[in-house]
C-alpha atoms as a PDB file:
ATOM      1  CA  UNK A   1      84.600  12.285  52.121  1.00  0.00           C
ATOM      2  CA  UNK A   2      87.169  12.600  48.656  1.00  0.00           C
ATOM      3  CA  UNK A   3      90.553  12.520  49.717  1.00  0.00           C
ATOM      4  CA  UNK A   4      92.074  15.461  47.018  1.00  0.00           C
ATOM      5  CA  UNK A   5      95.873  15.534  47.585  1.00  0.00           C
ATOM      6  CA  UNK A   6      98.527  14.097  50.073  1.00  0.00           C
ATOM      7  CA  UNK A   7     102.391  15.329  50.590  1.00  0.00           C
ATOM      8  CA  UNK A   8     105.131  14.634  52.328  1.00  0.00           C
ATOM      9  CA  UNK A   9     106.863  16.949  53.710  1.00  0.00           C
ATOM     10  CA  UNK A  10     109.373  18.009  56.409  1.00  0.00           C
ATOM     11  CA  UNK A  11     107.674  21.351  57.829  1.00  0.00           C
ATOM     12  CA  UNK A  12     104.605  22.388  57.741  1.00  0.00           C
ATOM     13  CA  UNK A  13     102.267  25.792  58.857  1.00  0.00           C
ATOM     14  CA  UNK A  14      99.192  26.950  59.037  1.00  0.00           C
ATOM     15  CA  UNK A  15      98.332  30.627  59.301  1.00  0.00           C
ATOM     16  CA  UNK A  16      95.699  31.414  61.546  1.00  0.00           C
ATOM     17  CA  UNK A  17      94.787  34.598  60.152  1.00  0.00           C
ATOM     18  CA  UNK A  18      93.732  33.345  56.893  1.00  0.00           C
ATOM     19  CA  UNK A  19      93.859  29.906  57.194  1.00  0.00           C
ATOM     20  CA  UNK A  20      96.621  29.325  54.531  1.00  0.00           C
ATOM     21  CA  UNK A  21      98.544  26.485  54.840  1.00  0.00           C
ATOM     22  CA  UNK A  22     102.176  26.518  53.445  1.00  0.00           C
ATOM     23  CA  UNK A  23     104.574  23.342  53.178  1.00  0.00           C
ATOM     24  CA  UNK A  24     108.362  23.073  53.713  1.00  0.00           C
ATOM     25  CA  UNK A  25     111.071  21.106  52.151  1.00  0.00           C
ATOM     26  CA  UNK A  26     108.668  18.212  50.065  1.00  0.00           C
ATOM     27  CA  UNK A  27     110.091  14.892  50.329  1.00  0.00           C
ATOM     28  CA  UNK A  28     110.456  13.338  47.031  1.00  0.00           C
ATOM     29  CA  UNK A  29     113.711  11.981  46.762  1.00  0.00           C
ATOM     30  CA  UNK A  30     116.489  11.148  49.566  1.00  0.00           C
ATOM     31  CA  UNK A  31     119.762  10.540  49.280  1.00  0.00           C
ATOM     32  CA  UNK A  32     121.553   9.329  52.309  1.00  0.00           C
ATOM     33  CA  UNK A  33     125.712   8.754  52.598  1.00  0.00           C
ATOM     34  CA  UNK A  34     127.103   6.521  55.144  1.00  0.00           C
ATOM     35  CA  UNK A  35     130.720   6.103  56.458  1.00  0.00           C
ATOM     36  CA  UNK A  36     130.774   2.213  57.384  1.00  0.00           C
ATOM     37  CA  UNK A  37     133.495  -0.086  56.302  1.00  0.00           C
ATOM     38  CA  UNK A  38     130.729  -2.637  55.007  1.00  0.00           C
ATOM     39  CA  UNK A  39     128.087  -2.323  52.459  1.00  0.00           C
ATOM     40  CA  UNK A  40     124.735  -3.570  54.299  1.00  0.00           C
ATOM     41  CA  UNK A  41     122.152  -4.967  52.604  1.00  0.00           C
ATOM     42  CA  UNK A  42     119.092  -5.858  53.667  1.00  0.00           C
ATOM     43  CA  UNK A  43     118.775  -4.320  57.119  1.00  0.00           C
ATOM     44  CA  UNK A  44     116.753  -1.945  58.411  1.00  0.00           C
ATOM     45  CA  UNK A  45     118.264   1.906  58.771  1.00  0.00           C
ATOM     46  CA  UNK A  46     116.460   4.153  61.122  1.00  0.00           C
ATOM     47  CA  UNK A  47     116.794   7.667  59.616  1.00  0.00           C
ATOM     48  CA  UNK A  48     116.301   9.964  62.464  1.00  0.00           C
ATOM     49  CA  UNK A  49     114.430  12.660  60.168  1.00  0.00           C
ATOM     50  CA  UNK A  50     111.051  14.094  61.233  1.00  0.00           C
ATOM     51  CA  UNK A  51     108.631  14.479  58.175  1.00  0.00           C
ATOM     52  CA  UNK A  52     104.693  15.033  58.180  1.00  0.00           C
ATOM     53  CA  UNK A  53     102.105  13.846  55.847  1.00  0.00           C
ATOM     54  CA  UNK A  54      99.699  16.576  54.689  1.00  0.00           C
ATOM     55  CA  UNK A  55      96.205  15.934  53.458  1.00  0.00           C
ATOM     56  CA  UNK A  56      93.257  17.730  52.059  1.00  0.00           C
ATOM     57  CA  UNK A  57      89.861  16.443  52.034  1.00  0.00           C
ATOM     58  CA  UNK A  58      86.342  17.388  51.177  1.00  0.00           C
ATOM     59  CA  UNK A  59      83.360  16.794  53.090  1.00  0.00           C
ATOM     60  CA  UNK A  60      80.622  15.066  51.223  1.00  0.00           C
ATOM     61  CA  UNK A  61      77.245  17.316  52.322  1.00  0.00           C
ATOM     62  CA  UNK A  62      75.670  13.615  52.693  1.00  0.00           C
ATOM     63  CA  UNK A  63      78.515  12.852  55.005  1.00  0.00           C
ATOM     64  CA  UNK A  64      77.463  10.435  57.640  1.00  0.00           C
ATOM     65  CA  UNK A  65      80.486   9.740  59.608  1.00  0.00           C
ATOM     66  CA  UNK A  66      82.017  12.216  62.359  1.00  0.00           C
ATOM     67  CA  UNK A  67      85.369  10.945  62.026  1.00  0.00           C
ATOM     68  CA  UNK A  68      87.778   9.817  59.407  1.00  0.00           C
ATOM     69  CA  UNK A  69      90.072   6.476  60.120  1.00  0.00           C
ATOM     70  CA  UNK A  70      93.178   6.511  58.234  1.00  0.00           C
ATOM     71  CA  UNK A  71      96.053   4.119  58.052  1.00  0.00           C
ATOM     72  CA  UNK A  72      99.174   5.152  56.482  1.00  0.00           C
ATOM     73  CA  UNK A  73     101.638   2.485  55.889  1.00  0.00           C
ATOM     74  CA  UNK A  74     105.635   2.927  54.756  1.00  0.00           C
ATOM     75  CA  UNK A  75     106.430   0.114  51.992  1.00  0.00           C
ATOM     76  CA  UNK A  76     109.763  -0.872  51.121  1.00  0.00           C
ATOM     77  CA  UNK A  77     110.734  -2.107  47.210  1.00  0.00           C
ATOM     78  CA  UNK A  78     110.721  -5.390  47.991  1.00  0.00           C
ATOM     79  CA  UNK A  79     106.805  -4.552  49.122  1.00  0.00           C
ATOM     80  CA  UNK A  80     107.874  -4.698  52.953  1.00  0.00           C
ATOM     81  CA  UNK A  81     105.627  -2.758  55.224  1.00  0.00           C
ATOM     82  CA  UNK A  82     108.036  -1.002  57.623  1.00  0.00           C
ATOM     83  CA  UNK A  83     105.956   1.034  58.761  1.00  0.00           C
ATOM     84  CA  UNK A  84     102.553   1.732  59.806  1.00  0.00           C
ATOM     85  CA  UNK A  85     100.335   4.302  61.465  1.00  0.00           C
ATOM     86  CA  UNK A  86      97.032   4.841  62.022  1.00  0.00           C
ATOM     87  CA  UNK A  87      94.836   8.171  63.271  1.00  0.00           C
ATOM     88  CA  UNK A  88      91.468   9.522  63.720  1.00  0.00           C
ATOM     89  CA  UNK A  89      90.369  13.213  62.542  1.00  0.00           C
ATOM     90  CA  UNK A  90      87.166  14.577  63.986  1.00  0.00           C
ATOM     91  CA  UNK A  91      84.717  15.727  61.201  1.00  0.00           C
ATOM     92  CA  UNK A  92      82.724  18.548  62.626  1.00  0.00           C
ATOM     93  CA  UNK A  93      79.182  19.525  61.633  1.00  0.00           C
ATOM     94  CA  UNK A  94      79.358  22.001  58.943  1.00  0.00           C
ATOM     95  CA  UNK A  95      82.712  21.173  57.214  1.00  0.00           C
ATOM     96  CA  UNK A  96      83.132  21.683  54.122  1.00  0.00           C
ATOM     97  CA  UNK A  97      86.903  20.910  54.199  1.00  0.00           C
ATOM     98  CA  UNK A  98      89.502  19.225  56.026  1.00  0.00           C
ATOM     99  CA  UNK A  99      92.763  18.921  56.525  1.00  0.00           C
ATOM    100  CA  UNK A 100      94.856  17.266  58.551  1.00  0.00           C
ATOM    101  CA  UNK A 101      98.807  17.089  59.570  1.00  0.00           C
ATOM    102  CA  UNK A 102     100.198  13.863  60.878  1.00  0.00           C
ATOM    103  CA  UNK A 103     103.590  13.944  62.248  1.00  0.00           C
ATOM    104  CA  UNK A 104     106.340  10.540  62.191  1.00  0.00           C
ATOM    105  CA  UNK A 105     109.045  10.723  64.001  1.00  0.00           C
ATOM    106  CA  UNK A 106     111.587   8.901  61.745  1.00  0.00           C
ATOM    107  CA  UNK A 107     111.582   6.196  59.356  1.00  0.00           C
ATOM    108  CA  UNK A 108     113.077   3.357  58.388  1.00  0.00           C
ATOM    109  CA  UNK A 109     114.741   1.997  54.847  1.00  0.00           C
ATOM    110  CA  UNK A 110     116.355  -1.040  53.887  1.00  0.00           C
ATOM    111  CA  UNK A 111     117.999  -0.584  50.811  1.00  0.00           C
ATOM    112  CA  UNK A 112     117.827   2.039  47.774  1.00  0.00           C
ATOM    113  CA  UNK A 113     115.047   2.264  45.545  1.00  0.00           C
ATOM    114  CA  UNK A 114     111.403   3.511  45.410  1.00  0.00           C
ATOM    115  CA  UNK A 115     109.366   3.514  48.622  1.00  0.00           C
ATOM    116  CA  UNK A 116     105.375   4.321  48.850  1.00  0.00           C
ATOM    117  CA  UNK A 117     103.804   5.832  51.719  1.00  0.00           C
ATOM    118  CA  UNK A 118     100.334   4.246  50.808  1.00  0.00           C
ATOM    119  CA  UNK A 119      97.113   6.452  52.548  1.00  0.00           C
ATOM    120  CA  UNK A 120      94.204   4.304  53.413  1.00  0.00           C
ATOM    121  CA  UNK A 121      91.044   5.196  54.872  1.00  0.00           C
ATOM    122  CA  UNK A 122      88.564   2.855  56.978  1.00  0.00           C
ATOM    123  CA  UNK A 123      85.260   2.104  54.923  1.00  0.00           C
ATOM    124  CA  UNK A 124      82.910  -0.417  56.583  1.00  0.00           C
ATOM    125  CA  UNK A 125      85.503  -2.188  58.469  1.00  0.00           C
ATOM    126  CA  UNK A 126      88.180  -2.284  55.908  1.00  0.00           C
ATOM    127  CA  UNK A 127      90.883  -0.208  54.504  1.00  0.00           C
ATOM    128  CA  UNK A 128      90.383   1.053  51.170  1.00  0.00           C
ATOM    129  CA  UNK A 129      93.942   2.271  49.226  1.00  0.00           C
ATOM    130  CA  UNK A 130      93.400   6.162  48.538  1.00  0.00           C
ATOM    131  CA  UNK A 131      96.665   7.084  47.433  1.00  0.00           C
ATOM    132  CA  UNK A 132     100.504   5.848  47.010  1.00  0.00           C
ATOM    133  CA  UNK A 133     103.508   9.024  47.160  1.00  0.00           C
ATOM    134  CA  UNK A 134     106.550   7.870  46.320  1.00  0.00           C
ATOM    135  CA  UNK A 135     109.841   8.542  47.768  1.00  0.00           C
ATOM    136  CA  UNK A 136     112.906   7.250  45.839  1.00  0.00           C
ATOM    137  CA  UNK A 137     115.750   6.292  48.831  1.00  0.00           C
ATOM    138  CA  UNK A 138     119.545   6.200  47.185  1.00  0.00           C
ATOM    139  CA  UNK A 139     121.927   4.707  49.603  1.00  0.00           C
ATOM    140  CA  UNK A 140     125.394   5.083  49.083  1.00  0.00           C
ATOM    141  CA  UNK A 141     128.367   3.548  51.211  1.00  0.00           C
ATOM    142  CA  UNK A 142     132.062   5.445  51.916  1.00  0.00           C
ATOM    143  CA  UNK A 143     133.733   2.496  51.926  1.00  0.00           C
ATOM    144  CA  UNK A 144     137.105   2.932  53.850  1.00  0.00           C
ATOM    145  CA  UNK A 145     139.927   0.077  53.821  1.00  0.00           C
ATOM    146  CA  UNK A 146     141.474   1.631  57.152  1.00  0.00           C
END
């Protein structure tokens, strides 16, 4: 199995006719503005935005294994996991291809900078790093004196 290409996105479809799949609104950057009368730093800041990771894959004809084991894990700059999710595809016989959609319902951040959603996959009872997408958070504060 060769992992080809991972992306974040918000939206994501596949149509069933042809089997073309077609992403929406590709996370690469995020820039959040809060109203608080304190600039935190440090804490955790659950931003209630639904994104999907989208993956392709190609079946190795040798290919062994009837299911792929991934872990994908949301670091923060300071190398924080805050994050972290694993999930199963079935292989079926005959694949040439896969892909696979996984959905997260939120995520967290802790200050601005560059985050990493790092892909891993299981190999003999470890996880190997396949990839690392980054997402650069800015944080800004409206600071009000009221």
């Amino acid at each position: 199995m060769k992992h080809v290409w991972s992306v974040l996105c918000q939206k994501s479809s596949i149509d069933f006719e042809n089997n073309l799949v077609s992403l929406f609104e590709c996370i690469e950057e995020v820039n959040l503005v809060f109203n608080n009368t304190k600039n935190a730093t440090d804490e955790k800041i659950i931003i209630p935005v639904d994104w999907q990771l989208v993956s392709y894959w190609i079946v190795d004809e040798n290919e062994k294994e009837k299911f792929l084991n991934l872990k994908v894990e949301f670091i923060d700059p300071n190398g924080n996991c805050l994050n972290n999710h694993e999930y199963k595809m079935d292989i079926k016989e005959g694949m040439k291809r896969l892909r696979g959609r996984m959905t997260i319902n939120g995520f967290q951040v802790t200050k601005s900078g560059r985050y990493f959603c790092k892909i891993s996959r299981m190999i003999e009872n470890n996880f190997l790093l396949l990839s690392e997408l980054p997402i650069d958070i800015n944080i800004n504060y409206n600071l009000s004196n009221t």
